[in-house]
C-alpha atoms as a PDB file:
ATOM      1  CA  UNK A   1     245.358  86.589 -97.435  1.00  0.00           C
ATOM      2  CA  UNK A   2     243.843  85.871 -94.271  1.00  0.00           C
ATOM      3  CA  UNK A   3     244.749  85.800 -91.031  1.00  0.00           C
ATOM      4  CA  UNK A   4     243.484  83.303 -88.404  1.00  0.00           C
ATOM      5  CA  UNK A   5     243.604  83.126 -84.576  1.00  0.00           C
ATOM      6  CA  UNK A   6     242.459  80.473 -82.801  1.00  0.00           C
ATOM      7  CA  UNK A   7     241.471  80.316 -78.873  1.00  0.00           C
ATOM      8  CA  UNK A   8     243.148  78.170 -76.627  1.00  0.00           C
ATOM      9  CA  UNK A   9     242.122  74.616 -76.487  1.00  0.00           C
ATOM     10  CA  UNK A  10     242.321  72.865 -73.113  1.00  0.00           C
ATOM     11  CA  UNK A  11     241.918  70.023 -71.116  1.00  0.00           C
ATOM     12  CA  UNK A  12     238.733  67.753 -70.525  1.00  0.00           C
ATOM     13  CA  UNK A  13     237.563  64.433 -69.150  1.00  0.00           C
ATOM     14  CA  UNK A  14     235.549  62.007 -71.670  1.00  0.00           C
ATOM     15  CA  UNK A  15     232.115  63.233 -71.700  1.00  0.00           C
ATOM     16  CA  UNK A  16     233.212  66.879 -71.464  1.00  0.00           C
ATOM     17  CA  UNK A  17     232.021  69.758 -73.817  1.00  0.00           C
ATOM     18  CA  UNK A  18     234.994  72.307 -74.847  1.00  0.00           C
ATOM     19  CA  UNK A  19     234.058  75.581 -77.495  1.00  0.00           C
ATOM     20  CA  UNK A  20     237.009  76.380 -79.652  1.00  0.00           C
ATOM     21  CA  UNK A  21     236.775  79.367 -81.941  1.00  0.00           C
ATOM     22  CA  UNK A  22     238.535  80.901 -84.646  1.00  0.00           C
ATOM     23  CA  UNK A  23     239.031  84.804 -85.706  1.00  0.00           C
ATOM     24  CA  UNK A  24     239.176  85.975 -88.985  1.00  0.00           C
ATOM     25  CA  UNK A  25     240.523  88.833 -90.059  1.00  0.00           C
ATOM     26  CA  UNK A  26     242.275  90.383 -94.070  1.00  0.00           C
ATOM     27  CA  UNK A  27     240.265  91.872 -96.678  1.00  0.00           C
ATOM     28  CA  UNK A  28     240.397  88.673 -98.759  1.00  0.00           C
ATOM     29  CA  UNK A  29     236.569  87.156 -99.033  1.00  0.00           C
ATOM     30  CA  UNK A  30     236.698  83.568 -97.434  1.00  0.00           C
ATOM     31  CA  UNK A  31     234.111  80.804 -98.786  1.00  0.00           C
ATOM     32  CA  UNK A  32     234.617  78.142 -96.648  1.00  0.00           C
ATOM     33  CA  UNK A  33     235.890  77.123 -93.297  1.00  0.00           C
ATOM     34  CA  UNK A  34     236.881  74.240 -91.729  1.00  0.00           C
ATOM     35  CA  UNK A  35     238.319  72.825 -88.722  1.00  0.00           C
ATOM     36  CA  UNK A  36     241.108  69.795 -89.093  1.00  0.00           C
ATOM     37  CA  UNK A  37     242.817  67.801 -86.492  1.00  0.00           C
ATOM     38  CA  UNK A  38     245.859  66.370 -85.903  1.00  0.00           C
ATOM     39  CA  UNK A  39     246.857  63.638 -83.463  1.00  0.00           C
ATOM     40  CA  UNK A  40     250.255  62.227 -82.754  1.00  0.00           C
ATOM     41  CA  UNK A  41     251.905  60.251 -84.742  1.00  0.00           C
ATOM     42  CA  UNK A  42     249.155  60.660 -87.281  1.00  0.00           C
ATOM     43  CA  UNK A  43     247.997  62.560 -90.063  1.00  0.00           C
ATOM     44  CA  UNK A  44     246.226  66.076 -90.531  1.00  0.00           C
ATOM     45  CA  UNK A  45     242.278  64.834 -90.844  1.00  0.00           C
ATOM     46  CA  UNK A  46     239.628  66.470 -91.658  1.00  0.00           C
ATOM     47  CA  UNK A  47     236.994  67.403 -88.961  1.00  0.00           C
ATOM     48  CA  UNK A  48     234.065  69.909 -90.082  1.00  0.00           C
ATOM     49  CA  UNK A  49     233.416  72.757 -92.609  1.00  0.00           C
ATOM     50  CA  UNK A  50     231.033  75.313 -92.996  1.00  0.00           C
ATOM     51  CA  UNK A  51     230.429  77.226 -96.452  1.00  0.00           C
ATOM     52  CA  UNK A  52     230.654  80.615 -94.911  1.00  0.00           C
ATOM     53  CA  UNK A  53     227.726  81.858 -97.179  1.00  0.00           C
ATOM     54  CA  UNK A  54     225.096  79.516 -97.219  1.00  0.00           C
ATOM     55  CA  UNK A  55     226.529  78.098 -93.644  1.00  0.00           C
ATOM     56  CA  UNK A  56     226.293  74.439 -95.085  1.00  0.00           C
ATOM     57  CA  UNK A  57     228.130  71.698 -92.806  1.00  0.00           C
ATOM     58  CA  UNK A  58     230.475  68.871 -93.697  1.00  0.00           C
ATOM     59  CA  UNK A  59     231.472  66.784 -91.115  1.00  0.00           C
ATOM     60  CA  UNK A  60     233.436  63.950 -90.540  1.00  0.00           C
ATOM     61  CA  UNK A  61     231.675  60.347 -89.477  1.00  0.00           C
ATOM     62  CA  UNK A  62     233.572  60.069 -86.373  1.00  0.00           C
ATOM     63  CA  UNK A  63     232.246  63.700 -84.894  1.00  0.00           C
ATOM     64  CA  UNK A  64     228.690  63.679 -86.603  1.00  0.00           C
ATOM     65  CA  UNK A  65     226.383  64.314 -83.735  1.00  0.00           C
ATOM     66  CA  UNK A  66     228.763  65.341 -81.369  1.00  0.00           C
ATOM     67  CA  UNK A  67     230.284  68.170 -82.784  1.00  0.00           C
ATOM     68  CA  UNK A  68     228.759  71.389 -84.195  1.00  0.00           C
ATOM     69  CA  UNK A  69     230.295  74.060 -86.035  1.00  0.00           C
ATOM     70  CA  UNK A  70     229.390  77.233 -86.903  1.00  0.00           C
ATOM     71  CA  UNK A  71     229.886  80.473 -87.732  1.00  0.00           C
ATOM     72  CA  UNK A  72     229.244  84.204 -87.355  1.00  0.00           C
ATOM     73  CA  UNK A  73     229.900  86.311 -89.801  1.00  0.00           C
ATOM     74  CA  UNK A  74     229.903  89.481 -88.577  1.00  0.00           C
ATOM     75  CA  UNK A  75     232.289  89.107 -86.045  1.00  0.00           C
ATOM     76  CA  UNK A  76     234.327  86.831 -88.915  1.00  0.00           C
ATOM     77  CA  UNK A  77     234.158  84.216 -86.495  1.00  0.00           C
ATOM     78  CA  UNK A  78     234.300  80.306 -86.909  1.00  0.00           C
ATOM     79  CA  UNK A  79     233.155  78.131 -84.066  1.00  0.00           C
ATOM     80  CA  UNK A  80     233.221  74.360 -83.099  1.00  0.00           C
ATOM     81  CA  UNK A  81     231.593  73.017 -80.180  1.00  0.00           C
ATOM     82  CA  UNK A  82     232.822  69.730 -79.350  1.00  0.00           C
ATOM     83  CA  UNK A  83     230.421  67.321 -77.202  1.00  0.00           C
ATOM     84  CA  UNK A  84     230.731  63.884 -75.614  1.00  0.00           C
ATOM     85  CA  UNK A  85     234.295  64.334 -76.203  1.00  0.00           C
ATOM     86  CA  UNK A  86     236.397  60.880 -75.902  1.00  0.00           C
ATOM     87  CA  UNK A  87     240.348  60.504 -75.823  1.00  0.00           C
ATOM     88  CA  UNK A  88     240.185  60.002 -79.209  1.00  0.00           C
ATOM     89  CA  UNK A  89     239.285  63.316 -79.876  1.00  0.00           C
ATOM     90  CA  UNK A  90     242.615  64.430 -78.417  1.00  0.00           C
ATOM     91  CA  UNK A  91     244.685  66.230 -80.952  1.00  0.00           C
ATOM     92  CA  UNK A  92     246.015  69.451 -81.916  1.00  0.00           C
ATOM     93  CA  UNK A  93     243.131  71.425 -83.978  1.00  0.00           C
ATOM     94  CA  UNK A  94     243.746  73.408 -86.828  1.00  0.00           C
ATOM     95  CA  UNK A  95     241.236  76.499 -88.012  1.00  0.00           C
ATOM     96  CA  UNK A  96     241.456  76.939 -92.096  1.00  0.00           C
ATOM     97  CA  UNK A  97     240.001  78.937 -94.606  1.00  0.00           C
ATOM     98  CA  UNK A  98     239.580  78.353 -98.251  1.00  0.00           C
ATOM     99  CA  UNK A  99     239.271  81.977-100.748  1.00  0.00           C
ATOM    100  CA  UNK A 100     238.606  79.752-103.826  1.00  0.00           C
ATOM    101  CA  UNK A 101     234.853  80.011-104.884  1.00  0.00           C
ATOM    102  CA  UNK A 102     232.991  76.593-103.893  1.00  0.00           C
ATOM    103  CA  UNK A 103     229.700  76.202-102.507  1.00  0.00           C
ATOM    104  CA  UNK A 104     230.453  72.428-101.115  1.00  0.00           C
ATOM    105  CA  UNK A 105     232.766  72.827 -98.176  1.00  0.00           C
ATOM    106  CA  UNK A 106     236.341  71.472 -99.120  1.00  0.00           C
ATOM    107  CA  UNK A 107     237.132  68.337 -96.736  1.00  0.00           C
ATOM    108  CA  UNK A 108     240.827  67.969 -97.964  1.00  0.00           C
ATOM    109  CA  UNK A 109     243.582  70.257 -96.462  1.00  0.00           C
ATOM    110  CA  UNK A 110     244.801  70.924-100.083  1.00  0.00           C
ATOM    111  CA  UNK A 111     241.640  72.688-100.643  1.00  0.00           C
ATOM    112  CA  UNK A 112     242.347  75.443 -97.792  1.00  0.00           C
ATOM    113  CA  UNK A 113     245.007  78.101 -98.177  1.00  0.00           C
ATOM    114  CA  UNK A 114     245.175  79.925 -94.697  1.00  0.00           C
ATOM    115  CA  UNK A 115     245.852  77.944 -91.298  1.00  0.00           C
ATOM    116  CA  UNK A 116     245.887  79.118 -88.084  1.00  0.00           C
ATOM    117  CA  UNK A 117     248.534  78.232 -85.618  1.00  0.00           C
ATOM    118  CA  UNK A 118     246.618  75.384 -83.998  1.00  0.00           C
ATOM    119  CA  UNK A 119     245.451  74.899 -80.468  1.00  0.00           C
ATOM    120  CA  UNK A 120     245.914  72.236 -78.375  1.00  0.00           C
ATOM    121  CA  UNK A 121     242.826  69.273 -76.939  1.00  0.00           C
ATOM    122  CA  UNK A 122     243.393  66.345 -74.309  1.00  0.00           C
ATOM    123  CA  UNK A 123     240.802  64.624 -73.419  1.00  0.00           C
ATOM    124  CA  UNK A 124     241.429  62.234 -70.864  1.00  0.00           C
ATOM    125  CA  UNK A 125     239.208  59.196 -70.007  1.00  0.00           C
END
């Protein structure tokens, strides 16, 4: 298994920049990560991924060129810097990690098998 912390969201106007990260730690080998979202009233989506060998992205439409994630791996650390942010963007953000052998990032939540606890964005306009 593996365990996953994330750091704390926070608050921004639209047009703001926020860094989330995510730690890794278990001796289970991970393959890919990803970060989801989840809004309320609405459904887990999918946000970004990162195959944590060859460090190929996935991202959704909504965040491409805006967002950026990204990884290091020897600090078994996953990353997501969020520009331009927008209200829309506001939603609690999830950190996953997939140990099932893939080189194409997995953009469904079924696909990942460790969460973190989540971490809270509000963007306000």
């Amino acid at each position: 298994q593996v365990q996953l912390v994330e750091s704390e969201g926070g608050l921004a106007q639209a047009g703001d920049s926020l860094r989330l990260s995510c730690a890794a730690s278990g001796r289970t080998s991970i393959y890919n990560m990803a970060w989801f979202r989840q809004a309320p009233g609405k459904e887990r989506e999918f946000v970004a991924a990162i195959n944590w060998i060859t460090g190929g992205p996935a991202y959704v439409h909504s965040v491409k060129g805006r967002f950026t994630i990204s990884k290091d791996n020897a600090k078994k650390t996953l990353y997501l810097q969020m520009n331009s942010l927008n209200p829309e963007d506001t939603a609690v953000y999830y950190c996953a990690a997939s140990t099932q052998t893939s080189i194409i990032p997995p953009t469904t939540a079924f696909q990942y098998n460790n969460w973190g606890q989540g971490t809270q964005v509000t963007v306000s306009s």
